[in-house]
Protein backbone atom coordinates (compact mmCIF):
# COMPACT_ATOMS: atom_id res chain seq x y z
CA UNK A 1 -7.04 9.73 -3.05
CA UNK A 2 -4.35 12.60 -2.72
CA UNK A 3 -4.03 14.27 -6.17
CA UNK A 4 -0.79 14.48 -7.56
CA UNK A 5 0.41 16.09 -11.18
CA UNK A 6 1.84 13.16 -11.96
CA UNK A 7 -0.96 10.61 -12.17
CA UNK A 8 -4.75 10.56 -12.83
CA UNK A 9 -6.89 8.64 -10.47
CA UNK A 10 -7.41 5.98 -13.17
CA UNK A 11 -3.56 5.51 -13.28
CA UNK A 12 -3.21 5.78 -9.88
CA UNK A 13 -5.40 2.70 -9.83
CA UNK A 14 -3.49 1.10 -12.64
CA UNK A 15 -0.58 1.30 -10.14
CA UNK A 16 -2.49 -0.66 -7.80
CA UNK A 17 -3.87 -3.33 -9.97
CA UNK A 18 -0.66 -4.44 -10.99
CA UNK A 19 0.81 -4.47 -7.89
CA UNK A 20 -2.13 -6.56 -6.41
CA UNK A 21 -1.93 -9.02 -9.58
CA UNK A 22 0.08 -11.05 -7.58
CA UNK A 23 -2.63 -12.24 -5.53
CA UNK A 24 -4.86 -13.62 -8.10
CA UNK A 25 -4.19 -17.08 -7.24
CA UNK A 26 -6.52 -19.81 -5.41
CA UNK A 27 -4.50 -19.96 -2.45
CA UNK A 28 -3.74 -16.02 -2.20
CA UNK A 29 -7.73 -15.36 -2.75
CA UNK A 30 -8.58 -18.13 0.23
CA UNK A 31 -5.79 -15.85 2.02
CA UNK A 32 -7.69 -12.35 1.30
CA UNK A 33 -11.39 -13.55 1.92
CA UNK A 34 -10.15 -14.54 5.19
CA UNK A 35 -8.60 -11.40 5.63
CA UNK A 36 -11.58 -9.49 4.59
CA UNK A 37 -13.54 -11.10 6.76
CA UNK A 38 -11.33 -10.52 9.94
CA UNK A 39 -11.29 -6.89 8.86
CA UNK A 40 -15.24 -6.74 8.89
CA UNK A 41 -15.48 -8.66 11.98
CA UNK A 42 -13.02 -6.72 14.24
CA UNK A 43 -15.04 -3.29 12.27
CA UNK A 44 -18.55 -4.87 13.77
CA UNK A 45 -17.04 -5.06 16.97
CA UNK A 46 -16.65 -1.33 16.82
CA UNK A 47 -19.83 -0.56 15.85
CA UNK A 48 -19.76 -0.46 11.80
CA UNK A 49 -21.21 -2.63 9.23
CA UNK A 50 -18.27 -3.59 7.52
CA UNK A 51 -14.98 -2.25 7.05
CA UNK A 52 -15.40 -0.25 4.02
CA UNK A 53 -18.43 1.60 5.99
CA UNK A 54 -15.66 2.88 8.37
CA UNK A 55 -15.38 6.49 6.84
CA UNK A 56 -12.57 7.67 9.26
CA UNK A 57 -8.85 7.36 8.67
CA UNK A 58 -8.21 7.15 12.10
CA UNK A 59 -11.03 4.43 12.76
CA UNK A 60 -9.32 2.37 9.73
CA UNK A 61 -6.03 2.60 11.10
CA UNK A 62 -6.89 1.21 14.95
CA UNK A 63 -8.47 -1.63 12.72
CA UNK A 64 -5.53 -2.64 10.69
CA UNK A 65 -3.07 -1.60 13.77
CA UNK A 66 -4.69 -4.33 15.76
CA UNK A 67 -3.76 -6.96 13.41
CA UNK A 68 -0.80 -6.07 11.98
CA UNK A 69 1.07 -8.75 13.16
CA UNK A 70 -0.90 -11.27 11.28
CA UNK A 71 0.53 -13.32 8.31
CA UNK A 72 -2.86 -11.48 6.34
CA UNK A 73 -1.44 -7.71 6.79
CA UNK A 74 1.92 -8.92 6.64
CA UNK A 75 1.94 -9.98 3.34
CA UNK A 76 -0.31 -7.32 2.20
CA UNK A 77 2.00 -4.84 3.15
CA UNK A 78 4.80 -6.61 1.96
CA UNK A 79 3.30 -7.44 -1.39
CA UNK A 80 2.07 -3.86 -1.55
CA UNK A 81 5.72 -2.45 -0.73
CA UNK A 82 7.83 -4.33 -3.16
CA UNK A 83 4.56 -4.28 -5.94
CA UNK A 84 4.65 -0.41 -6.26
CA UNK A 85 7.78 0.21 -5.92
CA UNK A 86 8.97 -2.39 -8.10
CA UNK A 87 6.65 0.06 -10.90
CA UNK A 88 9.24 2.39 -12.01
CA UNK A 89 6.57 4.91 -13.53
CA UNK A 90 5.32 5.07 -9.89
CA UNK A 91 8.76 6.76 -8.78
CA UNK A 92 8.43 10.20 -9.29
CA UNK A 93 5.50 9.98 -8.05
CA UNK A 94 6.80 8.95 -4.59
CA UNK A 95 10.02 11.16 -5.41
CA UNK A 96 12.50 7.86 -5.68
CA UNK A 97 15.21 8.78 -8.33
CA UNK A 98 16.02 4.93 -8.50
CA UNK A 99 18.83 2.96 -7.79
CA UNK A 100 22.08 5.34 -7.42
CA UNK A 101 25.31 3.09 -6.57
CA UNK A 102 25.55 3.23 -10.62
CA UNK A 103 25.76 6.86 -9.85
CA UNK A 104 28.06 7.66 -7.67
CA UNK A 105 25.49 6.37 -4.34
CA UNK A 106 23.46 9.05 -2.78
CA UNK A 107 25.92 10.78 -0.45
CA UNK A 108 26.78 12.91 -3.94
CA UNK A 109 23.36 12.75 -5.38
CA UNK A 110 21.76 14.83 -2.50
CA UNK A 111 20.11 11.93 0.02
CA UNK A 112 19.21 14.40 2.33
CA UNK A 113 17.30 16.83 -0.46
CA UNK A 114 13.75 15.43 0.46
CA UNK A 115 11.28 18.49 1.07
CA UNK A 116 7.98 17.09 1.90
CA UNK A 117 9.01 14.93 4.88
């Protein structure tokens, strides 16, 4: 987890619970256990136990590339997307000032003021 001064690791996770709540449905779990179960099989093909044995980043992330196009991490990503940032608290944390057309838009509110990209 990257430490910020803006959240503790249990809100950090707080963050995440809510914006996973969404899948706590039959059909959405039948969805993820499927999922999860891709994810471990494509990590046993490259040599690990499971997927949440894979300690690299960069071994996680040539497992999930390989199936991003699937409906699974589609709507993971999607849900994930629109879940946090739908959290307002979670905005300065990510350095969003909100919506800004009641503002003026962002052309006056400094758009291009971003220093950690």
């Amino acid at each position: 987890m990257v430490a910020t001064p803006f959240a503790t690791k249990s809100k950090v996770d707080e963050y995440y619970v809510i914006a996973v709540k969404g899948y706590d449905s039959d059909g959405a779990k039948d969805m993820i256990a499927e999922g999860v179960a891709a994810l471990d099989t494509s990590a046993q093909a490259a040599g690990f136990a499971d997927y949440l044995s894979v300690g690299w980043e960069s071994d996680r992330v040539k497992l999930l590339t390989a199936m991003e196009e699937t409906g699974f991490f589609r709507t993971i990503r999607g849900g994930l997307v629109t879940g946090l940032y739908n959290q307002k608290a979670v905005w300065p944390i990510f350095g969003y000032e909100g919506e800004s057309f009641s503002q003026g838009g962002y052309i006056d509110r400094g758009f291009d003021d971003i220093n950690w990209l």
